[in-house]
Protein backbone atom coordinates (compact mmCIF):
# COMPACT_ATOMS: atom_id res chain seq x y z
CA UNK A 1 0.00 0.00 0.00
CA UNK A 2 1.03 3.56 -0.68
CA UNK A 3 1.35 6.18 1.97
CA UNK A 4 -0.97 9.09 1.72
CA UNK A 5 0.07 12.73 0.18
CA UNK A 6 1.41 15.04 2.89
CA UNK A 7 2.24 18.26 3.17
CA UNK A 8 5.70 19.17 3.47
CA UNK A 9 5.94 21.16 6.94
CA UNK A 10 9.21 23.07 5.83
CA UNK A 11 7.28 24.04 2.79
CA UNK A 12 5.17 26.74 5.26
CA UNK A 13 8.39 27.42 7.05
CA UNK A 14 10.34 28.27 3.96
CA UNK A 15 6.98 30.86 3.22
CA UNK A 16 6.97 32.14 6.67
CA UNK A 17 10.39 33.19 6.24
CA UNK A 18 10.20 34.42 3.01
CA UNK A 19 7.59 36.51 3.84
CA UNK A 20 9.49 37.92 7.10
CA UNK A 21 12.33 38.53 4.45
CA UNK A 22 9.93 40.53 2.31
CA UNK A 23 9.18 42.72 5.34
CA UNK A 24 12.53 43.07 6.91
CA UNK A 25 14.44 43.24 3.42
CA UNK A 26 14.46 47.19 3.64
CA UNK A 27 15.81 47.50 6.72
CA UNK A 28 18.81 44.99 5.09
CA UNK A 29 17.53 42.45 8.13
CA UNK A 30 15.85 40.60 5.64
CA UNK A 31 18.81 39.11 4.10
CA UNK A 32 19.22 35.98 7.04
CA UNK A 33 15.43 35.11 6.66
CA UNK A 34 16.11 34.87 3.01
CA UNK A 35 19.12 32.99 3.19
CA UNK A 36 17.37 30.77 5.71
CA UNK A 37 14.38 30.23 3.50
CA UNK A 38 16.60 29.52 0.36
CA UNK A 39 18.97 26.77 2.24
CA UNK A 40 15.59 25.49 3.45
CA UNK A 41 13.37 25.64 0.27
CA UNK A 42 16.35 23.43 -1.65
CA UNK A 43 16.50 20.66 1.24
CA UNK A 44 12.54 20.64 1.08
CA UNK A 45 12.66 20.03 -2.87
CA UNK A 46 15.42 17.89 -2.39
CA UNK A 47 13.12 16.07 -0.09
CA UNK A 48 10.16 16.11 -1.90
CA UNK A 49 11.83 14.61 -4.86
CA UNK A 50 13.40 11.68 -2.75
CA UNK A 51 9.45 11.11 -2.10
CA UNK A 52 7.82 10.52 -5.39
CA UNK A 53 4.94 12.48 -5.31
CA UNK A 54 3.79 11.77 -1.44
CA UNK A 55 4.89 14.51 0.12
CA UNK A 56 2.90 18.12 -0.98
CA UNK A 57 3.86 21.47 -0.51
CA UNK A 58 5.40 22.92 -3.67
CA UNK A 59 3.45 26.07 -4.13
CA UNK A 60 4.38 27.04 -0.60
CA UNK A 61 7.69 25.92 -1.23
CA UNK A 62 7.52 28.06 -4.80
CA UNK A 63 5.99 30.96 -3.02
CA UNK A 64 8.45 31.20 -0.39
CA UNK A 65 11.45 31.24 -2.57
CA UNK A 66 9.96 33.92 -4.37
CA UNK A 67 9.29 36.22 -1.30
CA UNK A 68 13.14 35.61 -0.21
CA UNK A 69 14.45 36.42 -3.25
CA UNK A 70 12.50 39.93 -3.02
CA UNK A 71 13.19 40.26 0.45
CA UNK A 72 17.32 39.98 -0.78
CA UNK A 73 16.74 42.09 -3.52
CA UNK A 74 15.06 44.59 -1.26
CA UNK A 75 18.27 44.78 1.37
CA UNK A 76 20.59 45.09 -1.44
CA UNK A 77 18.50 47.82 -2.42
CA UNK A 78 18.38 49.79 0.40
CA UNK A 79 22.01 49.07 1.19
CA UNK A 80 23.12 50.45 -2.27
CA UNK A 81 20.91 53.61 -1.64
CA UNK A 82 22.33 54.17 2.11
CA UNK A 83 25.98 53.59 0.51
CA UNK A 84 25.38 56.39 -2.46
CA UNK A 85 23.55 58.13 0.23
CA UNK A 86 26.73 58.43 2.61
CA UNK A 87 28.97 59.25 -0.23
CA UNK A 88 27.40 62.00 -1.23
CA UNK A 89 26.93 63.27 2.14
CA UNK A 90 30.61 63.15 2.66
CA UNK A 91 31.45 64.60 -0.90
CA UNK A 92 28.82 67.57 0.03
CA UNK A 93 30.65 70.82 -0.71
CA UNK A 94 31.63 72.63 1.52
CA UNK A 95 32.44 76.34 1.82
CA UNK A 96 36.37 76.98 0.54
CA UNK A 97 36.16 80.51 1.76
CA UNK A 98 36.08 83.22 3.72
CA UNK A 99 32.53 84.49 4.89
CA UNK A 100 32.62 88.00 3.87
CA UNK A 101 34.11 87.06 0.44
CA UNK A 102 31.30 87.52 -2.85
């Protein structure tokens, strides 16, 4: 007899943290959710490969790959704006001369 289909618990847990990557990626926090979820999502495929079909979950599992890629692409947004951000705070010009001088 053949087991029954079951959902793959790590499939939700690879979601859940893709989706806390997705909110934390612009404060650049989001980027060890993400990772998380990514090392996670490719055991869980690995996994649900190994089981032929009995063991659910991919759209969670697609889902959540998805929202921790975004969440990674979000931090390395907002960590190339801070960066140009601080450069051209530091490369502000500032005033070469003398007060009373026109």
């Amino acid at each position: 007899m053949d087991p029954d289909p079951v959902t793959a618990t790590k499939a939700r847990a690879v979601f859940a943290l893709g989706l806390i990557a997705l909110l934390t990626g612009p404060l650049i926090g989001g980027v060890i959710p993400a990772t998380i979820a990514l090392l996670l999502a490719r055991q869980t495929h690995r996994q649900q490969y190994a089981a032929r079909g009995y063991l659910t979950g991919s759209a969670w599992l697609r889902r959540g790959r998805r929202l921790a890629w975004a969440g990674l692409i979000l931090a390395l947004t907002a960590l190339v704006v801070a960066v140009i951000t601080g450069l051209l705070h530091v490369a502000a010009p500032g005033q070469d001369f003398d007060a009373n001088t026109d």
